[in-house]
N, C-alpha and C. Protein backbone atom coordinates (compact mmCIF):
# COMPACT_ATOMS: atom_id res chain seq x y z
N UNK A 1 0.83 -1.19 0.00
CA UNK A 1 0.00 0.00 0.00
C UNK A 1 0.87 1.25 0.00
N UNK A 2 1.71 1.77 0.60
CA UNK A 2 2.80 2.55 0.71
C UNK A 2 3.47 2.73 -0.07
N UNK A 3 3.94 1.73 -1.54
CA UNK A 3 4.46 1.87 -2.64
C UNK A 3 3.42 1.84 -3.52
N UNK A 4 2.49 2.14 -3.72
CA UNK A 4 1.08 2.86 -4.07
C UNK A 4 0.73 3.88 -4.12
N UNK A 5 1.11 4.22 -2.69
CA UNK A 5 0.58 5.98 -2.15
C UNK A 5 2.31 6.73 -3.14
N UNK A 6 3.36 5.84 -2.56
CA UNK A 6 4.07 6.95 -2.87
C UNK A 6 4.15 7.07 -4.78
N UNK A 7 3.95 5.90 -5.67
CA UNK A 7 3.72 5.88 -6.97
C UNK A 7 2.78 7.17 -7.12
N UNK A 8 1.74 7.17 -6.46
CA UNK A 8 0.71 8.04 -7.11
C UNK A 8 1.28 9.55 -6.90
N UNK A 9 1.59 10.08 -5.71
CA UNK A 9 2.01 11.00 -5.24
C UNK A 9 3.68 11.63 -5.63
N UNK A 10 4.11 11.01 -6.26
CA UNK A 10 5.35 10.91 -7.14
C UNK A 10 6.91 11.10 -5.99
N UNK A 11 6.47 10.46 -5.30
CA UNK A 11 7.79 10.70 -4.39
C UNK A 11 9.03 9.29 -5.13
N UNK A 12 8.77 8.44 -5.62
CA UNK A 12 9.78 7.80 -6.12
C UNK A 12 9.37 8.13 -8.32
N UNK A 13 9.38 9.45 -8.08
CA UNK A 13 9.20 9.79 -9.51
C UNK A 13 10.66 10.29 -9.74
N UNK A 14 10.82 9.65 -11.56
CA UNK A 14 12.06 9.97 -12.02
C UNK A 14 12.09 11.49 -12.74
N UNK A 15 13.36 11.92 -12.42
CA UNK A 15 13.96 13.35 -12.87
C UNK A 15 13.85 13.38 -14.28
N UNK A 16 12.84 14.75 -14.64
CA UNK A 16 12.46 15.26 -15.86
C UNK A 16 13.74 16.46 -16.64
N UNK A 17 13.93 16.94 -15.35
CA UNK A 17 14.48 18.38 -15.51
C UNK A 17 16.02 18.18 -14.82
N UNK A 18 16.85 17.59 -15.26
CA UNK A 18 18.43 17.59 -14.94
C UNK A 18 19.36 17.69 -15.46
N UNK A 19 18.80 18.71 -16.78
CA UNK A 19 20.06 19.35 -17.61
C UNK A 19 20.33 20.90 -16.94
N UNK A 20 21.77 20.95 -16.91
CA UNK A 20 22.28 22.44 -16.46
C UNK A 20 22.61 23.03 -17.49
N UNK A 21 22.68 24.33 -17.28
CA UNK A 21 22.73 25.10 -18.06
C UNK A 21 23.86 25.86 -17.64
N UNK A 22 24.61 26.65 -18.83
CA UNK A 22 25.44 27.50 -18.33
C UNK A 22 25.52 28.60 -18.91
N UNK A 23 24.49 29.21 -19.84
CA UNK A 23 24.96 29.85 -20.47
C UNK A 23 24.66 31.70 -19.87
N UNK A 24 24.34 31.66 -18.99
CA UNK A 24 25.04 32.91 -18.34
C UNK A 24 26.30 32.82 -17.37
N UNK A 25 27.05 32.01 -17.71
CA UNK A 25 28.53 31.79 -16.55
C UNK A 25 29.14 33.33 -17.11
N UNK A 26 28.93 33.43 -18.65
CA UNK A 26 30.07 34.83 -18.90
C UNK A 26 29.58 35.71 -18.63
N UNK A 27 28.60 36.15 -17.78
CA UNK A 27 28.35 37.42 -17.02
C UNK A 27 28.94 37.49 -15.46
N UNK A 28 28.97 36.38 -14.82
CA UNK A 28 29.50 36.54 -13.53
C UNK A 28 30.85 37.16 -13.62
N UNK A 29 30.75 38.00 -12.53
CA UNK A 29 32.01 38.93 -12.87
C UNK A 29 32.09 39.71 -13.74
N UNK A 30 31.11 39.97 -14.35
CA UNK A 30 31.47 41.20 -15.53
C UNK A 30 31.08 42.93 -15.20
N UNK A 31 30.13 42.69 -13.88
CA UNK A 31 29.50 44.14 -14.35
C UNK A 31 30.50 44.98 -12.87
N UNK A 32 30.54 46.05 -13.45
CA UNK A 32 30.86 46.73 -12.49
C UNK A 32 30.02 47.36 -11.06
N UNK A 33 30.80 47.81 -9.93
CA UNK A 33 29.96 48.08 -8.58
C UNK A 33 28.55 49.18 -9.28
N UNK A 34 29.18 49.59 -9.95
CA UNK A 34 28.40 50.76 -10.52
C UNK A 34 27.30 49.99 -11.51
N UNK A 35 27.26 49.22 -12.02
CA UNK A 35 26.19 48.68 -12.96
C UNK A 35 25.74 48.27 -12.18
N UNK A 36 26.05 46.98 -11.51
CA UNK A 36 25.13 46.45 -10.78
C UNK A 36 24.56 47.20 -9.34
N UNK A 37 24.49 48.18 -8.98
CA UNK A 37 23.57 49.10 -8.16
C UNK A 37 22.88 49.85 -9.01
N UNK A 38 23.07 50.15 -10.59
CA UNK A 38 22.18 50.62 -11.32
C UNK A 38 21.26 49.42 -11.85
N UNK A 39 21.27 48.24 -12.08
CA UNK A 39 20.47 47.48 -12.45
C UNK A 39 19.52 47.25 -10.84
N UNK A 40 20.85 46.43 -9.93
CA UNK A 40 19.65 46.17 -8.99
C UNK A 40 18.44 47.53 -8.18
N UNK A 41 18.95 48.78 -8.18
CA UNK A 41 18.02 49.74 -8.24
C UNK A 41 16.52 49.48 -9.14
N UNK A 42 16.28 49.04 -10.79
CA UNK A 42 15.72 48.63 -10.87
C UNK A 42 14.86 47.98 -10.69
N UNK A 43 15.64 46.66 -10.31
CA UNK A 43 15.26 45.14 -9.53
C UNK A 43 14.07 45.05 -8.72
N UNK A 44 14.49 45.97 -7.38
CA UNK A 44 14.17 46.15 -6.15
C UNK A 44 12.92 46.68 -5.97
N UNK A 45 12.43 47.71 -6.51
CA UNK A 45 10.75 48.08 -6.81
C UNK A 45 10.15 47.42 -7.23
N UNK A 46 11.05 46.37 -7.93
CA UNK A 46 9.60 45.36 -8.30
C UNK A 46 9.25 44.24 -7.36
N UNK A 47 10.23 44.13 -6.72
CA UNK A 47 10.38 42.93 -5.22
C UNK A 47 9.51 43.64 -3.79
N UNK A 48 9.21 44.78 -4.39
CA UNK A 48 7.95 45.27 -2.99
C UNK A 48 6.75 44.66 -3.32
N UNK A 49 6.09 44.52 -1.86
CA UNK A 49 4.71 43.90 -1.54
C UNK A 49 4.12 45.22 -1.80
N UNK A 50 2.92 44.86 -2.58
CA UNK A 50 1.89 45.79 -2.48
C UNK A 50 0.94 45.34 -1.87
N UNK A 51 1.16 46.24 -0.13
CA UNK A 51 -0.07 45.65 0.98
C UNK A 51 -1.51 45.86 0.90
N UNK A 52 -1.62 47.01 -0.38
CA UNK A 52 -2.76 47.06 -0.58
C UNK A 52 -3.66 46.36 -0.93
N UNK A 53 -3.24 45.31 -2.23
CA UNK A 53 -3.38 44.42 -2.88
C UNK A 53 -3.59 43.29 -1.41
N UNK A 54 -2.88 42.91 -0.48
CA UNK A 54 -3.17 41.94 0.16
C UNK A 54 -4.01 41.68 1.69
N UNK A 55 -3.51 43.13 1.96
CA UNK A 55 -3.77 43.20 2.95
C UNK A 55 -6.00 43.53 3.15
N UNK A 56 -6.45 42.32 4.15
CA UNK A 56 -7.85 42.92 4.11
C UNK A 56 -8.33 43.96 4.80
């Protein structure tokens, strides 16, 4: 029964998704202190909660 539950529930399910990728490795290290506080400036307004939206 237990190798039932876990079949259905996929805990002894085989890996779909186990190709890596690399193809942003040639950015690490590339940007300067200065770019990257101008990008993550960006970033960061969009990573706020809008409590309005959640809050009842």
């Amino acid at each position: 029964m237990i190798e039932a539950i876990k079949k259905h529930i996929g805990v002894d399910k085989e890996k779909q998704f186990t190709r890596e990728w690399q193809d942003l490795d040639q950015l690490f290290n590339k940007w300067s202190k200065a770019e990257h506080n101008r990008i993550q400036g960006k970033i960061d307004p969009e990573r706020q909660i809008d409590h309005e939206l959640w809050d009842e």
